[in-house]
C-alpha atoms as a PDB file:
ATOM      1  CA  UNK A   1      -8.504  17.357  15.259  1.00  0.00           C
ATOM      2  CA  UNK A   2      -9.952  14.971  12.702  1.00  0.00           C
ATOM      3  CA  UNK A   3      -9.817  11.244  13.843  1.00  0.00           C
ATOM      4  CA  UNK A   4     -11.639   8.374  11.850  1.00  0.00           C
ATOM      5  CA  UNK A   5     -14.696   8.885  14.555  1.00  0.00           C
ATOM      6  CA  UNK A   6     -15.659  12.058  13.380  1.00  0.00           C
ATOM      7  CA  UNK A   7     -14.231  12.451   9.870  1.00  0.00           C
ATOM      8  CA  UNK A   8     -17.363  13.184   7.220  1.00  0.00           C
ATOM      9  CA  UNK A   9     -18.712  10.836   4.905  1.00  0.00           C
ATOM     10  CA  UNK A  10     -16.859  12.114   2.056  1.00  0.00           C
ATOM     11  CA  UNK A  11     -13.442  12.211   3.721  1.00  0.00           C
ATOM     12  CA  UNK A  12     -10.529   9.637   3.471  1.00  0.00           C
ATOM     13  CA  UNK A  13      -7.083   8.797   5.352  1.00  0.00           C
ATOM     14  CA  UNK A  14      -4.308   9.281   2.571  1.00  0.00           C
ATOM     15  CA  UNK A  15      -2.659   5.820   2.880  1.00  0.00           C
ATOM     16  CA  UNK A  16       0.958   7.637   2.154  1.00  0.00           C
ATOM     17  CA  UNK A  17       0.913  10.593   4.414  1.00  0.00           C
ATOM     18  CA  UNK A  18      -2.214  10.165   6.971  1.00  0.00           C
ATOM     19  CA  UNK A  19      -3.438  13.321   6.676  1.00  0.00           C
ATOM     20  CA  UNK A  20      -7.537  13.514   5.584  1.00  0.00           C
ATOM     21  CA  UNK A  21      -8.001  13.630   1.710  1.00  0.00           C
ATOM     22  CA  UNK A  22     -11.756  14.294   0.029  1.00  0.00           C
ATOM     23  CA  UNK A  23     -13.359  11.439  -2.166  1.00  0.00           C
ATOM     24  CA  UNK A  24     -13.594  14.431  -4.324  1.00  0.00           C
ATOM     25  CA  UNK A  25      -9.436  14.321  -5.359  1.00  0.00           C
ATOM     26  CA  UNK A  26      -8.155  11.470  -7.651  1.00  0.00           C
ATOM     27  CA  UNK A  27      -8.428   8.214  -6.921  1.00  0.00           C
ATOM     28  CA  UNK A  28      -6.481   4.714  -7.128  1.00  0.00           C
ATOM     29  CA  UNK A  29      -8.142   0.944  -6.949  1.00  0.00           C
ATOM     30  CA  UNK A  30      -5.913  -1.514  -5.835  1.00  0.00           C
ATOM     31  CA  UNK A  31      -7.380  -5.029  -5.521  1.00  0.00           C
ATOM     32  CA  UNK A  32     -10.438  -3.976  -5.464  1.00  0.00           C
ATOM     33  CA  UNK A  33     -10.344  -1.106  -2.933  1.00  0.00           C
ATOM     34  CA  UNK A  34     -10.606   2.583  -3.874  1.00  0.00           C
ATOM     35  CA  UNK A  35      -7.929   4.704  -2.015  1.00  0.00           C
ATOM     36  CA  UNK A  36      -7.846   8.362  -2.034  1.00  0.00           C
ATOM     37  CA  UNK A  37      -5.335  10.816  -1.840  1.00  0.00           C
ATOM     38  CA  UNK A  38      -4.626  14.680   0.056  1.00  0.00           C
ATOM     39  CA  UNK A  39      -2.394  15.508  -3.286  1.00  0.00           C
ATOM     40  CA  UNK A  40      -1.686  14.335  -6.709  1.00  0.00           C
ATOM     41  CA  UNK A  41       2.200  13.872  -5.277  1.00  0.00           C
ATOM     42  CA  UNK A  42       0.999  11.102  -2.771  1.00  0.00           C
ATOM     43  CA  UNK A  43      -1.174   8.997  -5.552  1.00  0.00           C
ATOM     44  CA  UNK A  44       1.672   8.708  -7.845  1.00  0.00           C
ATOM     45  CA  UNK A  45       4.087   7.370  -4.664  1.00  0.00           C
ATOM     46  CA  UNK A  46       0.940   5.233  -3.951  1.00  0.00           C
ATOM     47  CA  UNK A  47       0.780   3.887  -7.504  1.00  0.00           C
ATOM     48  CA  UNK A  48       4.477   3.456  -8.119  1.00  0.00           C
ATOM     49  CA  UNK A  49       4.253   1.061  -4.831  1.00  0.00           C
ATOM     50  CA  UNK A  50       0.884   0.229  -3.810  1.00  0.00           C
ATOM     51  CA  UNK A  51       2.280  -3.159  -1.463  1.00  0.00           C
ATOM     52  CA  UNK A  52       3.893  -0.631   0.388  1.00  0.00           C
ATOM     53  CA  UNK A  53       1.220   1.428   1.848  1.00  0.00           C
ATOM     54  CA  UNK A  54      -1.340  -1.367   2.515  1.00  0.00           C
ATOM     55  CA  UNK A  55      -0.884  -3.268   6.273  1.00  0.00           C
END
């Protein structure tokens, strides 16, 4: 089980889906932060609506 304590360096939570995505798949910035994705079909939800995944 991956949790944010023992994720890798290089690994991300995919704001749309929560599941661990790689800083090595696309990318988005949205003021100013760099979000990363598990799938090109979760970065396009996230960039149609960004105001929706940030809390």
């Amino acid at each position: 089980m991956n949790t944010l304590s023992n994720k890798k360096e290089n690994e991300h939570l995919d704001p749309v889906c929560g599941m661990v995505a790689s800083s090595e798949i696309p990318e988005s910035k949205y003021q100013g932060k760099d979000y990363y994705f598990c799938s090109e079909h979760c970065k396009e939800q996230f960039d149609a609506n960004p105001e929706e995944f940030n809390g």
